[in-house]
C-alpha atoms as a PDB file:
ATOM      1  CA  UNK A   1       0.000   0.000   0.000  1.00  0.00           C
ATOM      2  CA  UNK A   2       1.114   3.496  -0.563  1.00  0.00           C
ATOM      3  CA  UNK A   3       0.808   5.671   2.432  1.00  0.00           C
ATOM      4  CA  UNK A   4       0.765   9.484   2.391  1.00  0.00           C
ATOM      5  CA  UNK A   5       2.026   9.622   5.827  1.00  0.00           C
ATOM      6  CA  UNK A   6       5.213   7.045   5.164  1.00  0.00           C
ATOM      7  CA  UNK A   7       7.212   7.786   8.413  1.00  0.00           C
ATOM      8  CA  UNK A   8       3.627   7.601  10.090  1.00  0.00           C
ATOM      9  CA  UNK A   9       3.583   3.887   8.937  1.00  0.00           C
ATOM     10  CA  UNK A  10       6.501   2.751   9.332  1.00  0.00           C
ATOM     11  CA  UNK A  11       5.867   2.981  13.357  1.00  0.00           C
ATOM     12  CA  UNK A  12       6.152   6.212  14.480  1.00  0.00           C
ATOM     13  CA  UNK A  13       2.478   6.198  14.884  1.00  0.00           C
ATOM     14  CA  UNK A  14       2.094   3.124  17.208  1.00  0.00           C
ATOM     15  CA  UNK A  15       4.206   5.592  19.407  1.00  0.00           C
ATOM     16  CA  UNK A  16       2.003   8.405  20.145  1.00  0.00           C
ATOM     17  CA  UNK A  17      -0.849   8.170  22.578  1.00  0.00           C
ATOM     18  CA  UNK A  18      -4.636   7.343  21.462  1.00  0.00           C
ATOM     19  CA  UNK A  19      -5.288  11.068  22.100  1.00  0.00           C
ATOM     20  CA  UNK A  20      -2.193  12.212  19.795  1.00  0.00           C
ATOM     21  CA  UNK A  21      -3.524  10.115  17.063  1.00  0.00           C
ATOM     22  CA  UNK A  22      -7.213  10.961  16.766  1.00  0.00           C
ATOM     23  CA  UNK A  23      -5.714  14.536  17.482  1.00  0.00           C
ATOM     24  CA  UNK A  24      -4.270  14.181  14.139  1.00  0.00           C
ATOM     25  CA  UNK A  25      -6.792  12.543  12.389  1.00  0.00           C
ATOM     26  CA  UNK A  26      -9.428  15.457  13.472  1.00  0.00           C
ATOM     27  CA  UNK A  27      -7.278  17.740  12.155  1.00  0.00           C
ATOM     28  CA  UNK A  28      -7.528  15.613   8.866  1.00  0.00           C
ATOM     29  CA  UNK A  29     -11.129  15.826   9.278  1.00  0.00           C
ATOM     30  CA  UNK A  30     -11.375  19.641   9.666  1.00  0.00           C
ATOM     31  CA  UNK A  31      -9.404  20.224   6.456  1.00  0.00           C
ATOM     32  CA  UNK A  32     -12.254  18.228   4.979  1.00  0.00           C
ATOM     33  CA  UNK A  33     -14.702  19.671   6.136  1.00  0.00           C
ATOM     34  CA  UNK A  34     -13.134  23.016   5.342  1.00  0.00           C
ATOM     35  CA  UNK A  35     -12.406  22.739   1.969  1.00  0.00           C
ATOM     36  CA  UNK A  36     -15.696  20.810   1.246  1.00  0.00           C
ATOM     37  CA  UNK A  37     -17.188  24.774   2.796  1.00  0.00           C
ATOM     38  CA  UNK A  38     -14.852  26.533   0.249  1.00  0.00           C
ATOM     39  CA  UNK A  39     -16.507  24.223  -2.607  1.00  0.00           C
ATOM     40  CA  UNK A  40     -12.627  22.196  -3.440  1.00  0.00           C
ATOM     41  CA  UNK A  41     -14.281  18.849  -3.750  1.00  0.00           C
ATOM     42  CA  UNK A  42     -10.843  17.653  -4.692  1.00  0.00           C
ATOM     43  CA  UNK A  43      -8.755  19.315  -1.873  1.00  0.00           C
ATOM     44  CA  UNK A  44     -11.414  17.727   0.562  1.00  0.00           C
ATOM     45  CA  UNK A  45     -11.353  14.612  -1.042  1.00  0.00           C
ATOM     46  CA  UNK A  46      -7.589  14.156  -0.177  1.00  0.00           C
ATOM     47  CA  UNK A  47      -7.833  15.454   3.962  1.00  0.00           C
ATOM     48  CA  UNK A  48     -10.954  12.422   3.979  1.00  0.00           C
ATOM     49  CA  UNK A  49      -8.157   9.978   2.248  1.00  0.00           C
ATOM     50  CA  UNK A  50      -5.627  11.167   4.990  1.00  0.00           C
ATOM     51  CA  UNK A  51      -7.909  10.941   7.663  1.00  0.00           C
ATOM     52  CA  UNK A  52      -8.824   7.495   6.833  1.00  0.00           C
ATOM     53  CA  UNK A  53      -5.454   6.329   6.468  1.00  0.00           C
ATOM     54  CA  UNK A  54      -4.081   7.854   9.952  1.00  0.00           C
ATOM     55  CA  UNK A  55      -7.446   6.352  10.921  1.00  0.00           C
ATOM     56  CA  UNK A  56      -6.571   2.773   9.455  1.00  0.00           C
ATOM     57  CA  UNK A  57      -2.699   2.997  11.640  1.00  0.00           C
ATOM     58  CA  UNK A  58      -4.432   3.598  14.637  1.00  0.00           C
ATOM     59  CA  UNK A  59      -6.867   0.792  13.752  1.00  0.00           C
ATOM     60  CA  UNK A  60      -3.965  -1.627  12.799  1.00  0.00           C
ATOM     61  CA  UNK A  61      -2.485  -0.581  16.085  1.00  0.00           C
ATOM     62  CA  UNK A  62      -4.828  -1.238  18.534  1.00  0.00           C
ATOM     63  CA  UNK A  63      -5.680  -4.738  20.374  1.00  0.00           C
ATOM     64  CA  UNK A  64      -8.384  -3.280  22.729  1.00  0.00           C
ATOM     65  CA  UNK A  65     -11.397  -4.748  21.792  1.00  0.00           C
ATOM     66  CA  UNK A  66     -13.524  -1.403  22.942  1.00  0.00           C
ATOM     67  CA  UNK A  67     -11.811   0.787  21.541  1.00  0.00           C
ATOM     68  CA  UNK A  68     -11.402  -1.037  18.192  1.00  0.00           C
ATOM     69  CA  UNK A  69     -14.775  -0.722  18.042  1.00  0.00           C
ATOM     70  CA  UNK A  70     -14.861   2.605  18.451  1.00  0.00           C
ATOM     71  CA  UNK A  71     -12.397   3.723  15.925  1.00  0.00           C
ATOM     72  CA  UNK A  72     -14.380   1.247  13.038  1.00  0.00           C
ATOM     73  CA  UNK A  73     -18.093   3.181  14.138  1.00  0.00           C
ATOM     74  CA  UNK A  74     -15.847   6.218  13.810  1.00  0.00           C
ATOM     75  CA  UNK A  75     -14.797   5.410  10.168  1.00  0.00           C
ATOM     76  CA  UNK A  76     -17.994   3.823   8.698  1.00  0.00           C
ATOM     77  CA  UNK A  77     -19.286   7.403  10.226  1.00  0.00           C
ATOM     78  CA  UNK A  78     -16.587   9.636   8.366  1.00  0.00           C
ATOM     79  CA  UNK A  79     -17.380   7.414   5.381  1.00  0.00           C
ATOM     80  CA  UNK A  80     -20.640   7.820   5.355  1.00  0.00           C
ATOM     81  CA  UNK A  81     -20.536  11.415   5.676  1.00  0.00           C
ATOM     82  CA  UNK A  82     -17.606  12.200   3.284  1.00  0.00           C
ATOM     83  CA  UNK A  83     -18.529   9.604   0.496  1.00  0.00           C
ATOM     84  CA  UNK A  84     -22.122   8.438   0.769  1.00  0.00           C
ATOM     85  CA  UNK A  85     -25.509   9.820   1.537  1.00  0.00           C
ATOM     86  CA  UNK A  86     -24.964  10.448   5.398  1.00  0.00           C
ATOM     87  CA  UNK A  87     -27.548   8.149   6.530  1.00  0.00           C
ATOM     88  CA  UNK A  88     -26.346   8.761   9.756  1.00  0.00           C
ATOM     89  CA  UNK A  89     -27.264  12.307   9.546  1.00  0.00           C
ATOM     90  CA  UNK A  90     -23.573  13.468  11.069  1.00  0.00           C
ATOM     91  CA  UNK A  91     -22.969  17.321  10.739  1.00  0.00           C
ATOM     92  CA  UNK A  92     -19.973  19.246  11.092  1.00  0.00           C
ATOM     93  CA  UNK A  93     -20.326  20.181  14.888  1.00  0.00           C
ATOM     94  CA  UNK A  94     -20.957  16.982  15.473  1.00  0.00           C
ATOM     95  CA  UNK A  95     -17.638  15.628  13.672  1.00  0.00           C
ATOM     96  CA  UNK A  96     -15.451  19.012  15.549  1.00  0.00           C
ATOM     97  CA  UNK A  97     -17.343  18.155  18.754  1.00  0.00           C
ATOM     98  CA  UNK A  98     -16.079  14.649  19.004  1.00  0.00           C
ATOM     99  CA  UNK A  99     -12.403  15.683  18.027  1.00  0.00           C
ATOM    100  CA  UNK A 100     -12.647  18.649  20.418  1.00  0.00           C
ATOM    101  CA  UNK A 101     -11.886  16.122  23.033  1.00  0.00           C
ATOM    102  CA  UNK A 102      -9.007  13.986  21.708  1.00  0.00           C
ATOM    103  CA  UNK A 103      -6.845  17.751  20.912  1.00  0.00           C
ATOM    104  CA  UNK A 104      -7.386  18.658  24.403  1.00  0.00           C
ATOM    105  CA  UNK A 105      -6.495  15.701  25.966  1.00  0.00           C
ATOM    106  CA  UNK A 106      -3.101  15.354  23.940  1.00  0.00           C
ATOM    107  CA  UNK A 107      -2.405  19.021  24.519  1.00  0.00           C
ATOM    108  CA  UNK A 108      -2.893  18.444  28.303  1.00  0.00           C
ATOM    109  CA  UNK A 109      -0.449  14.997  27.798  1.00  0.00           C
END
């Protein structure tokens, strides 16, 4: 596979905390989001692509079943926003909301 984030993969990920990685993948998210506002479909396609990759490392890299969990709701959910039909009706506050949390929390680490 060819990551965006190379030195990410190759396990410098795996060393940050939970928070420090969905830190980083919410700011992924509000690039999205942001460039989807400006109308650059393209520009936001790319942040989603990130997100979902940084997404996938932290998936990959953690054994706890609840939290595993977790992070695969959280990325049917940024799918389904980004590339489908939001059946789950997710907005934008929503999305910063739930990140709001994880930047705190690593900024405080």
């Amino acid at each position: 596979m060819n990551y965006t984030h190379k030195e990410l993969a190759l396990g410098k990920w795996a060393k940050l905390t939970l928070s420090e990685q969905m830190a980083n993948i919410g700011s992924e998210v509000e690039r999205a989001i942001n460039w989807r506002n400006k109308n650059n479909a393209e520009y936001s396609r790319l942040a989603f692509e990130r997100a979902l990759e940084l997404l996938d490392l932290t998936l990959s890299c953690n054994h706890v079943f609840s939290r595993l969990k977790e992070l695969a709701r959280l990325r049917e959910v940024l799918a389904d926003y980004f590339a489908f039909n939001n059946n789950y009706r997710s907005t934008e506050a929503d999305l910063k909301k739930y990140f709001f949390a994880f930047n705190y929390a690593a900024r405080a680490h």
